[in-house]
Structures are given as structure tokens and as C-alpha cells.
Protein backbone atom coordinates (compact mmCIF):
# COMPACT_ATOMS: atom_id res chain seq x y z
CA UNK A 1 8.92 15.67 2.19
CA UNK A 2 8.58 16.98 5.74
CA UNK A 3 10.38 19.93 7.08
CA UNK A 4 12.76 18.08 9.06
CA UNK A 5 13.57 15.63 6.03
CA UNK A 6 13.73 18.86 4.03
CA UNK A 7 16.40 20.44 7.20
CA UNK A 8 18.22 17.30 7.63
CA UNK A 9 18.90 16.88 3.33
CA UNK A 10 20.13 20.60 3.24
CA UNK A 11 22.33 19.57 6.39
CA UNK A 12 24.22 16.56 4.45
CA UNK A 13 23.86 18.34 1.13
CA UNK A 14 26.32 21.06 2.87
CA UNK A 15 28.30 18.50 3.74
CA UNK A 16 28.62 17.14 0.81
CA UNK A 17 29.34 20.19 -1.33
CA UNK A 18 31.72 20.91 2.00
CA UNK A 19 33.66 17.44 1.95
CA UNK A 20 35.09 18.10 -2.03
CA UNK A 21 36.33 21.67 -1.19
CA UNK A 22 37.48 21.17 2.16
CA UNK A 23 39.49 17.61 1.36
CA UNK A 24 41.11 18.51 -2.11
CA UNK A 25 44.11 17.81 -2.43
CA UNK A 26 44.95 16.23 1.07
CA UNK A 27 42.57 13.51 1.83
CA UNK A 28 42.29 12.53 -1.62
CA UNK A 29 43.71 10.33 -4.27
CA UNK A 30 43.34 11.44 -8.07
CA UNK A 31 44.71 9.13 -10.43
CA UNK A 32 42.74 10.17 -13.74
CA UNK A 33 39.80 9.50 -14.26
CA UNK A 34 39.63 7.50 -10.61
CA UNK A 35 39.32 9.82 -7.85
CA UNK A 36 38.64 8.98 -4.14
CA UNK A 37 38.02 11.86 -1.43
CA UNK A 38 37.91 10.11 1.93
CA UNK A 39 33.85 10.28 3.32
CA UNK A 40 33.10 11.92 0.07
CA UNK A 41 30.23 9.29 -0.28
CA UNK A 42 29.11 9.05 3.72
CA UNK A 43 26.30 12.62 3.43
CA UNK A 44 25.09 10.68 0.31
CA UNK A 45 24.90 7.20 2.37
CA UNK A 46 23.38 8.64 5.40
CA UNK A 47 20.53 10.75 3.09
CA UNK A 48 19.22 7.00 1.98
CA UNK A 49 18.21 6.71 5.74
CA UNK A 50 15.49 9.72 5.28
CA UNK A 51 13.69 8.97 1.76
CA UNK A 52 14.48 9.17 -1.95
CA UNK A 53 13.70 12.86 -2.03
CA UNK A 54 16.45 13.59 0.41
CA UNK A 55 18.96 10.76 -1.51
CA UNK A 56 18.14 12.87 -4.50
CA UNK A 57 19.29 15.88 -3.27
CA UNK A 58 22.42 15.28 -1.21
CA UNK A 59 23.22 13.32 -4.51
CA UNK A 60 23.08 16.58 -6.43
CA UNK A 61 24.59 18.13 -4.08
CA UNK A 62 27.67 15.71 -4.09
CA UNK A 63 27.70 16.06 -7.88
CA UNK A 64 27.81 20.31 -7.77
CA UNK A 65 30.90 19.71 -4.97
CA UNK A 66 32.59 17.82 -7.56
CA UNK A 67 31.68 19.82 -10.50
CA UNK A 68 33.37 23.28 -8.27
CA UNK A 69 36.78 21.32 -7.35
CA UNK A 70 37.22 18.64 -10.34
CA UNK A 71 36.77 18.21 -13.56
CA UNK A 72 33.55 17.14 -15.87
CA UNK A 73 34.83 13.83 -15.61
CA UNK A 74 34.85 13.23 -11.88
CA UNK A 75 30.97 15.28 -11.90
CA UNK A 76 29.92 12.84 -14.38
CA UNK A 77 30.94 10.37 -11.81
CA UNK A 78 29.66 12.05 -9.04
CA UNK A 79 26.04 12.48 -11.11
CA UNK A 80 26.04 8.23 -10.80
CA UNK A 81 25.15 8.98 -6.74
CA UNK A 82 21.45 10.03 -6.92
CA UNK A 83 21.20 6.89 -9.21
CA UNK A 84 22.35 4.55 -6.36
CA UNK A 85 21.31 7.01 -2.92
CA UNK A 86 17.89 7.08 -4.55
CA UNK A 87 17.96 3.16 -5.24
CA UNK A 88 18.78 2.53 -1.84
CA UNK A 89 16.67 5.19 -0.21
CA UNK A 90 13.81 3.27 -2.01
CA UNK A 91 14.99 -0.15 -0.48
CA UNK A 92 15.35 0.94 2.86
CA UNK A 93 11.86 2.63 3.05
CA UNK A 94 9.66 0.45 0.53
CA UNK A 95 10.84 -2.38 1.02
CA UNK A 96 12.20 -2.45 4.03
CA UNK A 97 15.67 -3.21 4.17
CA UNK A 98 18.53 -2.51 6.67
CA UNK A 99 20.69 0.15 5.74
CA UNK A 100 24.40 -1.83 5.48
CA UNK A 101 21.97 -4.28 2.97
CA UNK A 102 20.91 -1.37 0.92
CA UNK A 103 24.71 -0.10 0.92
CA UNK A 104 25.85 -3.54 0.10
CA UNK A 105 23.34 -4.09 -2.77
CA UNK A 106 24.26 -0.08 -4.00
CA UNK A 107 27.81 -0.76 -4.35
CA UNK A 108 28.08 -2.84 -7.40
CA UNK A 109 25.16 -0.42 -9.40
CA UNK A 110 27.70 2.50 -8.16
CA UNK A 111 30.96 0.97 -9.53
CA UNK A 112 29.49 -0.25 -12.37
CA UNK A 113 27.80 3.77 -13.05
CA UNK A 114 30.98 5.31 -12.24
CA UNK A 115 32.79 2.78 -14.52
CA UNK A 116 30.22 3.39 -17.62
CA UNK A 117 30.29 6.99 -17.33
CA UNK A 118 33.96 7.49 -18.02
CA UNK A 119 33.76 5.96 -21.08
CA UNK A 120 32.04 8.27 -23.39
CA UNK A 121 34.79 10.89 -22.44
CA UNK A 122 37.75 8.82 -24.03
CA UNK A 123 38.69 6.46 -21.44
CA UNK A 124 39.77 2.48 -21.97
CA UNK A 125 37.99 -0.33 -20.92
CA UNK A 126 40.69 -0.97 -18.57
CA UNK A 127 40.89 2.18 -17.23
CA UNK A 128 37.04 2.62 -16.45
CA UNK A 129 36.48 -1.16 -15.42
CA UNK A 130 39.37 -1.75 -13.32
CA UNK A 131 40.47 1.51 -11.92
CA UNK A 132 36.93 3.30 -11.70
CA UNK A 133 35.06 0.53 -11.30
CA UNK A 134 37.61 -1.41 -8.59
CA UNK A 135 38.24 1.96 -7.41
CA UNK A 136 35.12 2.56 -6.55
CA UNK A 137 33.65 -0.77 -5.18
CA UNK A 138 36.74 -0.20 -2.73
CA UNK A 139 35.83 3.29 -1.69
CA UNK A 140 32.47 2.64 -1.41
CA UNK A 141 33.37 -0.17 1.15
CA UNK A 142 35.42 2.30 2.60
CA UNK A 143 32.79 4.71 3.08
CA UNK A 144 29.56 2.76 3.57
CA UNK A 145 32.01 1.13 6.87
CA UNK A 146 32.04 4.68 7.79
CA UNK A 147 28.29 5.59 7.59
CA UNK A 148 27.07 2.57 9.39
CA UNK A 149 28.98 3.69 12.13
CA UNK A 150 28.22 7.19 12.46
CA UNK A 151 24.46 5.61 11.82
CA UNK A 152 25.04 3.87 14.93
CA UNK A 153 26.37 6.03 16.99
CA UNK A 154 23.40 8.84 15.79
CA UNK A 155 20.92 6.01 16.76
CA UNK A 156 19.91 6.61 13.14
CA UNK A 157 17.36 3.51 11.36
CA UNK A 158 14.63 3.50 8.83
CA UNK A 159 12.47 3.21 11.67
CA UNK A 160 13.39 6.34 13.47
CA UNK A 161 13.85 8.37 10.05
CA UNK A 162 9.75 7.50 9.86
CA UNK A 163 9.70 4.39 7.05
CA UNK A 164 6.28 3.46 6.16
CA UNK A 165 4.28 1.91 9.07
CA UNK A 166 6.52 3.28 11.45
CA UNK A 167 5.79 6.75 13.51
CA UNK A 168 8.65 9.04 13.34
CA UNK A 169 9.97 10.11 16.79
């Protein structure tokens, strides 16, 4: 990784050890073991833009957030985003795809993570397919909305985050 990719990770990875602490308890919905903190996902989104490496850590990052203000459970759950950043990190810069594709192709892998992950802590079926898994295919919607904007408006693409092929600005 470069030094900016390695400045601009540490950037989101603040914010999203930041989001967790800042947002509990006000901007959040907790209905055990679902929990949704509103942009909790959009550092980890935006970090797919600038490589796997960075995905990997914002993801850990997310996951250490969760670990401070929740419980195992929701870290477990939180662990399941360097699975799907780093999956669409390698998307966007191997193969090439847009970043709403590679957020649209992540969201399923995520729910479905989030969903599995419950399970070996004593959860139903029910409650880690439908309100994990539902849950989270709805907040990930939620949030990947959000990060394509803020993409947008940054002027953020693979292209300009230096994908393979392309100079880096």
C-alpha cells in the first residue's frame, strides 16, 4: 500500500471506530442480536474504493468499534465486514467493477455472514435469517445509498483511487 492509501484507511478506520461510540444509543436500533447504527457501514464502503488492504483494515477497525460499545455478538457481526469490504475492494480494482455493483453484489455475502455468525452463539434460525439477515440486507441498502453519494460528491472512483491501468491523480 502507498502512503496515501495507508493515510486515507487510518482516516475511515477512525471513523469507523468513531461512528459506534459516537451514535450509541441515539442513532441506533438494537433489537438482539440485530443491531443497526446509522452509516455504521459507509467508512467500510468507501475503503473498497482504495484496495483490499485498506477494506481490510477499516473492516477491523469497524469490528474493534463494535467490540468497545456492544457485545461479542454484534463484533462477531461486525468481523463479517473485512469478508465483504475486501470482496468488493477486489472487484472494484481487479476486475473492474463500479462501486454501487460491487456494493450491490456485497450485500447478500454480508447478510448472509451476519446471519451465519449469530448462530453459533444460541440464536434461532428465525432470528438470524430474518432479523439479521433482513436486517442487514436493509441497512446495507441504507448505507451503500449513502456512500455512493458521498462517493460522488468526493469525486471518488476506482479510477481516481489508482485501479490497475489507471494513474492515480
Amino acid at each position: 500500500m502507498r502512503a496515501r492509501d495507508i493515510t486515507i484507511g487510518a482516516l475511515l478506520t477512525a471513523m469507523a471506530i468513531l461512528i459506534p461510540v459516537a451514535f450509541r444509543g441515539w442513532l441506533q436500533v438494537y433489537y438482539p442480536p440485530f443491531s443497526a447504527t446509522l452509516g455504521a457501514h459507509v467508512p467500510v464502503m468507501l475503503s473498497m474504493i482504495f484496495g483490499p488492504g485498506v477494506a481490510a483494515m477499516v473492516g477491523i477497525g469497524s469490528t474493534l468499534g463494535f467490540l468497545l460499545t456492544m457485545s461479542p455478538v454484534i463484533a462477531a457481526r461486525a468481523a463479517v465486514h473485512i469478508v465483504w469490504a475486501v470482496l468488493g475492494a477486489y472487484l472494484i480494482k481487479s476486475r473492474h467493477w463500479s462501486f454501487t455493483w460491487a456494493l450491490v453484489v456485497t450485500a447478500p455475502i454480508h447478510a448472509l455472514g451476519e446471519a451465519l455468525v449469530v448462530i453459533p452463539f444460541g440464536f434461532s434460525l428465525y432470528n438470524a435469517g430474518v432479523v439479521v439477515g433482513v436486517g442487514t440486507l436493509i441497512h446495507h441498502t441504507i448505507d451503500a445509498f449513502t456512500s455512493v453519494v458521498l462517493a460522488r460528491v468526493a469525486g471518488l472512483s476506482a479510477s481516481k483511487a489508482g485501479a490497475p491501468g489507471v494513474p492515480a491523480p
